[in-house]
C-alpha atoms as a PDB file:
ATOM      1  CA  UNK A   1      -9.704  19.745  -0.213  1.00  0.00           C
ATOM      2  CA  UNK A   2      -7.403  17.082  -2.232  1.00  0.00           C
ATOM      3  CA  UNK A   3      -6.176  18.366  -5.627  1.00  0.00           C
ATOM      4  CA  UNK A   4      -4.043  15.707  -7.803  1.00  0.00           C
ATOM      5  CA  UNK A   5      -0.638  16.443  -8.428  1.00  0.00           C
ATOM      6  CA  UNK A   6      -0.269  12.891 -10.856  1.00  0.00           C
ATOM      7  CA  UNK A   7      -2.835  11.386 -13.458  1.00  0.00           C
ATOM      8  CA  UNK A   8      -4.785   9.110 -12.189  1.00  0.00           C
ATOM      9  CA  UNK A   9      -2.744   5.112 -12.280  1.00  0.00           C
ATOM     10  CA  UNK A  10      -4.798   1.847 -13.664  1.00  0.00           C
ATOM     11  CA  UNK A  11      -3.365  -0.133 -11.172  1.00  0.00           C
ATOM     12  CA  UNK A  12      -2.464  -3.979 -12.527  1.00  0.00           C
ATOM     13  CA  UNK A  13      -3.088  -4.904 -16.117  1.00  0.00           C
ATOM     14  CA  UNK A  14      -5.349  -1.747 -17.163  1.00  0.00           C
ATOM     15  CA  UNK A  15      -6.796  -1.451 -13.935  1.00  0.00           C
ATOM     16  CA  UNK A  16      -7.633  -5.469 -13.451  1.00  0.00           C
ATOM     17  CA  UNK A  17      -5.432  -6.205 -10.591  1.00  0.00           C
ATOM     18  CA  UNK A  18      -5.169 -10.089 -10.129  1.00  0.00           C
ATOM     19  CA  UNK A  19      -4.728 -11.828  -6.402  1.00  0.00           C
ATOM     20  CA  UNK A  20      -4.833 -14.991  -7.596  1.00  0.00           C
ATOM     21  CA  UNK A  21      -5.991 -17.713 -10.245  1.00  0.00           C
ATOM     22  CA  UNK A  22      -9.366 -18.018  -9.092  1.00  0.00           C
ATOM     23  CA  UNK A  23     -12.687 -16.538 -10.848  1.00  0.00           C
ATOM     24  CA  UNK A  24     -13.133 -14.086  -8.090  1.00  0.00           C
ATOM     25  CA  UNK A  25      -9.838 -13.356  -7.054  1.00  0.00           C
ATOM     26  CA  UNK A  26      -9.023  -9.917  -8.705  1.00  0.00           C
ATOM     27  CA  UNK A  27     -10.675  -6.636  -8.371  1.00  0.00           C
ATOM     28  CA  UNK A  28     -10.488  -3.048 -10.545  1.00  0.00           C
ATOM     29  CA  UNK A  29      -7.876  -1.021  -8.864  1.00  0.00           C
ATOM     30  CA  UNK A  30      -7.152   2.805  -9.490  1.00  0.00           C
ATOM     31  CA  UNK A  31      -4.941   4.970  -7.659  1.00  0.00           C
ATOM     32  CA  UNK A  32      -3.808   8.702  -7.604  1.00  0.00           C
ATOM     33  CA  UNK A  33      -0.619   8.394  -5.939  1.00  0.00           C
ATOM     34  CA  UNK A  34       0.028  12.455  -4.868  1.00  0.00           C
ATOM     35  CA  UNK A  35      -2.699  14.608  -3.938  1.00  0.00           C
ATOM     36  CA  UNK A  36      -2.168  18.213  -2.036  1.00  0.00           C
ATOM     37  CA  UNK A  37      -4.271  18.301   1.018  1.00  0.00           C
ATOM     38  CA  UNK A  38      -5.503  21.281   2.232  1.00  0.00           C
ATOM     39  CA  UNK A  39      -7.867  21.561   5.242  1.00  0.00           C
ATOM     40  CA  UNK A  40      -8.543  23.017   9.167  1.00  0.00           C
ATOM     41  CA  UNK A  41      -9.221  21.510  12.374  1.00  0.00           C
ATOM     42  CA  UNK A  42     -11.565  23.287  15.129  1.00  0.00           C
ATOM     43  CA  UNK A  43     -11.161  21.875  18.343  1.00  0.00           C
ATOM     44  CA  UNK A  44     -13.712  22.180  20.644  1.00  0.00           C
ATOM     45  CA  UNK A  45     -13.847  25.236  22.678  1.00  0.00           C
ATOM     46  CA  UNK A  46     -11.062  26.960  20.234  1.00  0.00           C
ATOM     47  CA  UNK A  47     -11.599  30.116  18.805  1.00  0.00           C
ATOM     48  CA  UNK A  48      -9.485  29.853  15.469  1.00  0.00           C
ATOM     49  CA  UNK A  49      -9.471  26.839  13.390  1.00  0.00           C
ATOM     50  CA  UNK A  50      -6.238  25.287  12.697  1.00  0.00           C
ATOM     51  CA  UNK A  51      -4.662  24.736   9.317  1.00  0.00           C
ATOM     52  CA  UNK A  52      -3.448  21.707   7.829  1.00  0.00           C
ATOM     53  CA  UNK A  53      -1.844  21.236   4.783  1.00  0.00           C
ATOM     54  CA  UNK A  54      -0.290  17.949   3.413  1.00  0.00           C
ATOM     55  CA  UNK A  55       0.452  15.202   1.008  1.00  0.00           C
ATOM     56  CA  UNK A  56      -2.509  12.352   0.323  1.00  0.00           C
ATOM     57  CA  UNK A  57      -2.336   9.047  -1.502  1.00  0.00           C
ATOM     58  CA  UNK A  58      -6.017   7.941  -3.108  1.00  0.00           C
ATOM     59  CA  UNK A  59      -6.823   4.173  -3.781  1.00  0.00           C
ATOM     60  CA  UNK A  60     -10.231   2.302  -4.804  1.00  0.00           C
ATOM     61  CA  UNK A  61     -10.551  -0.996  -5.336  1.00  0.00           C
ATOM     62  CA  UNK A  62     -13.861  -2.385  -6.245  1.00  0.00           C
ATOM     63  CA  UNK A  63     -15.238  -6.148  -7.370  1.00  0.00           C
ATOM     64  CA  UNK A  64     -15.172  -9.169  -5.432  1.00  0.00           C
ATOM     65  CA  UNK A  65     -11.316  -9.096  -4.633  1.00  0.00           C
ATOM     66  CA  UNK A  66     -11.197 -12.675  -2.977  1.00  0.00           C
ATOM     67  CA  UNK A  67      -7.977 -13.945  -1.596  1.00  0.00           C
ATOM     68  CA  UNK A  68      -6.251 -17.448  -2.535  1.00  0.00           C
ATOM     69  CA  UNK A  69      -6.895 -20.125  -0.341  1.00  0.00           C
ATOM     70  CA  UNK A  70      -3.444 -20.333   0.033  1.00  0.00           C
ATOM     71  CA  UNK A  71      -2.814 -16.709   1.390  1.00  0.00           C
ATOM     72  CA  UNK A  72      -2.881 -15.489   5.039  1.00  0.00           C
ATOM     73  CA  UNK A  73      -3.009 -11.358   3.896  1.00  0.00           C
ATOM     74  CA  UNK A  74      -1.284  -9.161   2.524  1.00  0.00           C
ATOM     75  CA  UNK A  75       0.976  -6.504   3.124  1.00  0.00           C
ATOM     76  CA  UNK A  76       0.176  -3.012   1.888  1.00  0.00           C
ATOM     77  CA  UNK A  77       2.664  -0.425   1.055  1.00  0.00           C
ATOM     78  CA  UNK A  78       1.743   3.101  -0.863  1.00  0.00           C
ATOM     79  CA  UNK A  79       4.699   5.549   0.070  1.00  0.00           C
ATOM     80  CA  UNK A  80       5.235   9.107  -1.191  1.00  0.00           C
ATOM     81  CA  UNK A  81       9.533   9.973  -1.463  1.00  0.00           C
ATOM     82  CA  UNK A  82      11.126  12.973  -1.155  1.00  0.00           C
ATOM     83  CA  UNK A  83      12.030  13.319  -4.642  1.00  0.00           C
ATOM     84  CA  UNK A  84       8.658  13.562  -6.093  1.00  0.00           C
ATOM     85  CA  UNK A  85       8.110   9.463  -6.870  1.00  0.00           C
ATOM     86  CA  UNK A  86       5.932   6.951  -5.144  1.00  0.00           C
ATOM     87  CA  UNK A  87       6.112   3.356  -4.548  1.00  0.00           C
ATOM     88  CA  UNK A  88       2.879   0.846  -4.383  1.00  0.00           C
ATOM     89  CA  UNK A  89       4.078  -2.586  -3.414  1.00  0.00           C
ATOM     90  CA  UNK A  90       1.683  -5.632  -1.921  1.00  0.00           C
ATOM     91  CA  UNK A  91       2.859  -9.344  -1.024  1.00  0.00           C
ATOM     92  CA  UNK A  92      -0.125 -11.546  -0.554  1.00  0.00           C
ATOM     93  CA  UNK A  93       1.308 -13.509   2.195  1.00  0.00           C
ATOM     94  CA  UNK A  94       1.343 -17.189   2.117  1.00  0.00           C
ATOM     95  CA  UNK A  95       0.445 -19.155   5.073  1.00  0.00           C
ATOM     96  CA  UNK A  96       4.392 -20.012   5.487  1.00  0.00           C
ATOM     97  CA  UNK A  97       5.586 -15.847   5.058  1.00  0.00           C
ATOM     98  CA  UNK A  98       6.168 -15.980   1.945  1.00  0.00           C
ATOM     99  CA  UNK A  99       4.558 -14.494  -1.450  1.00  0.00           C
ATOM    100  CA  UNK A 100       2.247 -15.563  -3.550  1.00  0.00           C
ATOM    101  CA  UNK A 101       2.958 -14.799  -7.563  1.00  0.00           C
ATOM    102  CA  UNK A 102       0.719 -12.321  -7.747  1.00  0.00           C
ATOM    103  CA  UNK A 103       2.505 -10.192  -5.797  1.00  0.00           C
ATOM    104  CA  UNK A 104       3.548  -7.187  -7.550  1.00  0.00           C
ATOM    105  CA  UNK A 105       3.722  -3.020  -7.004  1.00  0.00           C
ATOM    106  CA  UNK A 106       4.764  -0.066  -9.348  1.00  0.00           C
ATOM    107  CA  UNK A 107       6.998   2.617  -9.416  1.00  0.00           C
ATOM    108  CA  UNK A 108       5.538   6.719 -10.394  1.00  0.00           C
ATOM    109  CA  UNK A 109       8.455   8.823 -11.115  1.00  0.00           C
ATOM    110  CA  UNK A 110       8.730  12.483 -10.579  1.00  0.00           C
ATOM    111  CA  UNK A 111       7.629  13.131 -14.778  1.00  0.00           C
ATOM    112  CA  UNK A 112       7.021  10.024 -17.015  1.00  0.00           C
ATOM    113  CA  UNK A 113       5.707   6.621 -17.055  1.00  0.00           C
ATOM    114  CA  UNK A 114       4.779   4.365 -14.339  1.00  0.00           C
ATOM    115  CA  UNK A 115       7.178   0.990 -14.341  1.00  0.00           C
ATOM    116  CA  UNK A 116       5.445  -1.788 -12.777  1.00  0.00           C
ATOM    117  CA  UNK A 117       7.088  -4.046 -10.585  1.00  0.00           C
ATOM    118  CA  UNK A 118       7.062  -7.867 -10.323  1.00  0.00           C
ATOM    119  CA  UNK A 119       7.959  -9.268  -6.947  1.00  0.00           C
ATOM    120  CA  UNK A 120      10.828 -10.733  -8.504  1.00  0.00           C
ATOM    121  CA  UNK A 121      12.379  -6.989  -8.754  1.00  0.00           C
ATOM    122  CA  UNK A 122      11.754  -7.101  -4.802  1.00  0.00           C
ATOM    123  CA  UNK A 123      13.521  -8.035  -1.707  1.00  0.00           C
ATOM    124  CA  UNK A 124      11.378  -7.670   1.208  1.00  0.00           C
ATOM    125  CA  UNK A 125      11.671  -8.870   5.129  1.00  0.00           C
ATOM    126  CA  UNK A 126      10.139  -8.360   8.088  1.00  0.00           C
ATOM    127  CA  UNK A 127      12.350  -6.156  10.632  1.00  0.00           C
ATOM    128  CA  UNK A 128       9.382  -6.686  13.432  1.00  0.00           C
ATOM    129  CA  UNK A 129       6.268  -8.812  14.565  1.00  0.00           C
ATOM    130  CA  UNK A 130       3.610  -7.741  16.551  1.00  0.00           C
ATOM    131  CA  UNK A 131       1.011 -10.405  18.538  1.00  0.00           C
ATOM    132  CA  UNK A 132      -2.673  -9.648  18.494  1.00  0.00           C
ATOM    133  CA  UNK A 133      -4.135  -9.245  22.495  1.00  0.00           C
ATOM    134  CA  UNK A 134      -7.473 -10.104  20.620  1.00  0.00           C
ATOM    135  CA  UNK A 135      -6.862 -12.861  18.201  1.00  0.00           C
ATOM    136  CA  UNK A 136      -3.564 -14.007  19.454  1.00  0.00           C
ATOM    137  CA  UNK A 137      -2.161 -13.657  15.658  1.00  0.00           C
ATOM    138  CA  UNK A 138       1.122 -12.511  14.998  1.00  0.00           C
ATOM    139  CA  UNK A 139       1.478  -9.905  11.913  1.00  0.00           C
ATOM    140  CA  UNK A 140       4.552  -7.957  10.481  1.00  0.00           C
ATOM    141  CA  UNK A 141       4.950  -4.478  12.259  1.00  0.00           C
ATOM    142  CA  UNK A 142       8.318  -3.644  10.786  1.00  0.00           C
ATOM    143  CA  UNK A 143      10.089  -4.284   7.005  1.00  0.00           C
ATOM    144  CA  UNK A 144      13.007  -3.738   4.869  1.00  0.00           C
ATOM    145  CA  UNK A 145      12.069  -2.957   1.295  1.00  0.00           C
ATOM    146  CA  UNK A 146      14.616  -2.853  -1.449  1.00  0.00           C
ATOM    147  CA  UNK A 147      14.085  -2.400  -5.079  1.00  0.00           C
ATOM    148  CA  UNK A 148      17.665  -2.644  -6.553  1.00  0.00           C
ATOM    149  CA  UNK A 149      16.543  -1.972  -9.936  1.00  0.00           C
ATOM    150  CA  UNK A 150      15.079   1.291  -9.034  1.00  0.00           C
ATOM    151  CA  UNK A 151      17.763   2.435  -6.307  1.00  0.00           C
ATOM    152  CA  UNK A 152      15.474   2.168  -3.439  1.00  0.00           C
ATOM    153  CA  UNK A 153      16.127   0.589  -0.234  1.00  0.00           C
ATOM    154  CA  UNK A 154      13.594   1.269   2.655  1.00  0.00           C
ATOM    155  CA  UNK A 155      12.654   0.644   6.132  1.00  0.00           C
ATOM    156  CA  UNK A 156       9.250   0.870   7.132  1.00  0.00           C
ATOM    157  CA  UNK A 157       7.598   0.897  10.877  1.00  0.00           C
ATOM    158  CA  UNK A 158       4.117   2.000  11.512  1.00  0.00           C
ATOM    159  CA  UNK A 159       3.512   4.899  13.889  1.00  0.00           C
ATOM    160  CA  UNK A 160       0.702   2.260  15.634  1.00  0.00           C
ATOM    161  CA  UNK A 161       1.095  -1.810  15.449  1.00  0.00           C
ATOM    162  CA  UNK A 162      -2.277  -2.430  16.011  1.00  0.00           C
ATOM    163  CA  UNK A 163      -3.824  -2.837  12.995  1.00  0.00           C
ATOM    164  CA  UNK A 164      -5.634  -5.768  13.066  1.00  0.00           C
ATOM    165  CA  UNK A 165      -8.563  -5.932  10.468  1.00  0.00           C
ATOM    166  CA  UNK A 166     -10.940  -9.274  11.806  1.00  0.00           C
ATOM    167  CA  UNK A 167     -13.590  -9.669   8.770  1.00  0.00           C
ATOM    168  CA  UNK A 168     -14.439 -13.418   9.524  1.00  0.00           C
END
């Protein structure tokens, strides 16, 4: 069972979230950053289910959300902090590491109004690489996140590397 905590957030410019100049190179984003989770688990062969409560982070994105020709991926951050805020950030990663312009994020405080982000307000690096055994592609498994303007710095490592999405 997810409840919301926050309203939901139009994502982008009134939900139209841009990932590059081309025609089809946007989609309609909405989030609901802070959900309470509530749920139970029955293993097999167990005789009481077990409970599970939690935080959860809803996104949708819908439309024909084509990358530049320019970009290698993206990297995806939605993070839930202690203090009742979240963060969204995503670089759409040029070929060469960097960011492409439309690269951008928001910040939900506790109580108020969302203040979106342009990657200019961002300085973001890669603490770790991990090589695909499949694809032999190297991706970011590891970052530093700071948002001076906002008081944040963060380091982020995922609990499992592997996340390799192959579409093509």
């Amino acid at each position: 069972t997810l409840v919301p905590v926050k309203p939901p957030l139009l994502q982008g410019d009134r939900g139209f979230s841009r990932k590059g100049p081309g025609p089809n190179e946007y989609s309609h984003y909405v989030s609901i950053p802070r959900l309470d989770a509530q749920g139970t688990l029955t293993e097999s062969g167990s005789r009481a289910p077990l409970r599970l409560t939690g935080t959860a982070w809803f996104d949708h994105e819908w439309g024909p959300g084509a990358l530049p020709e320019a970009a290698a991926g993206w990297d995806w951050f939605a993070v839930q902090l202690d203090d009742g805020s979240e963060l969204m950030l995503y670089r759409i990663r040029t070929k060469e590491g960097g960011a492409t312009p439309f690269s951008s994020g928001v910040r939900v405080p506790p109580k108020g109004t969302p203040v979106p982000l342009a990657w200019s307000d961002v300085r973001f690096g890669a603490t770790k690489q991990w090589r695909s055994p499949r694809s032999g592609a190297s991706y970011p498994a590891g970052w530093e996140i700071e948002v001076p303007k906002e008081g944040l710095t963060l380091r982020i490592e995922p609990l499992v590397a592997d996340q390799e999405l192959v579409t093509a």
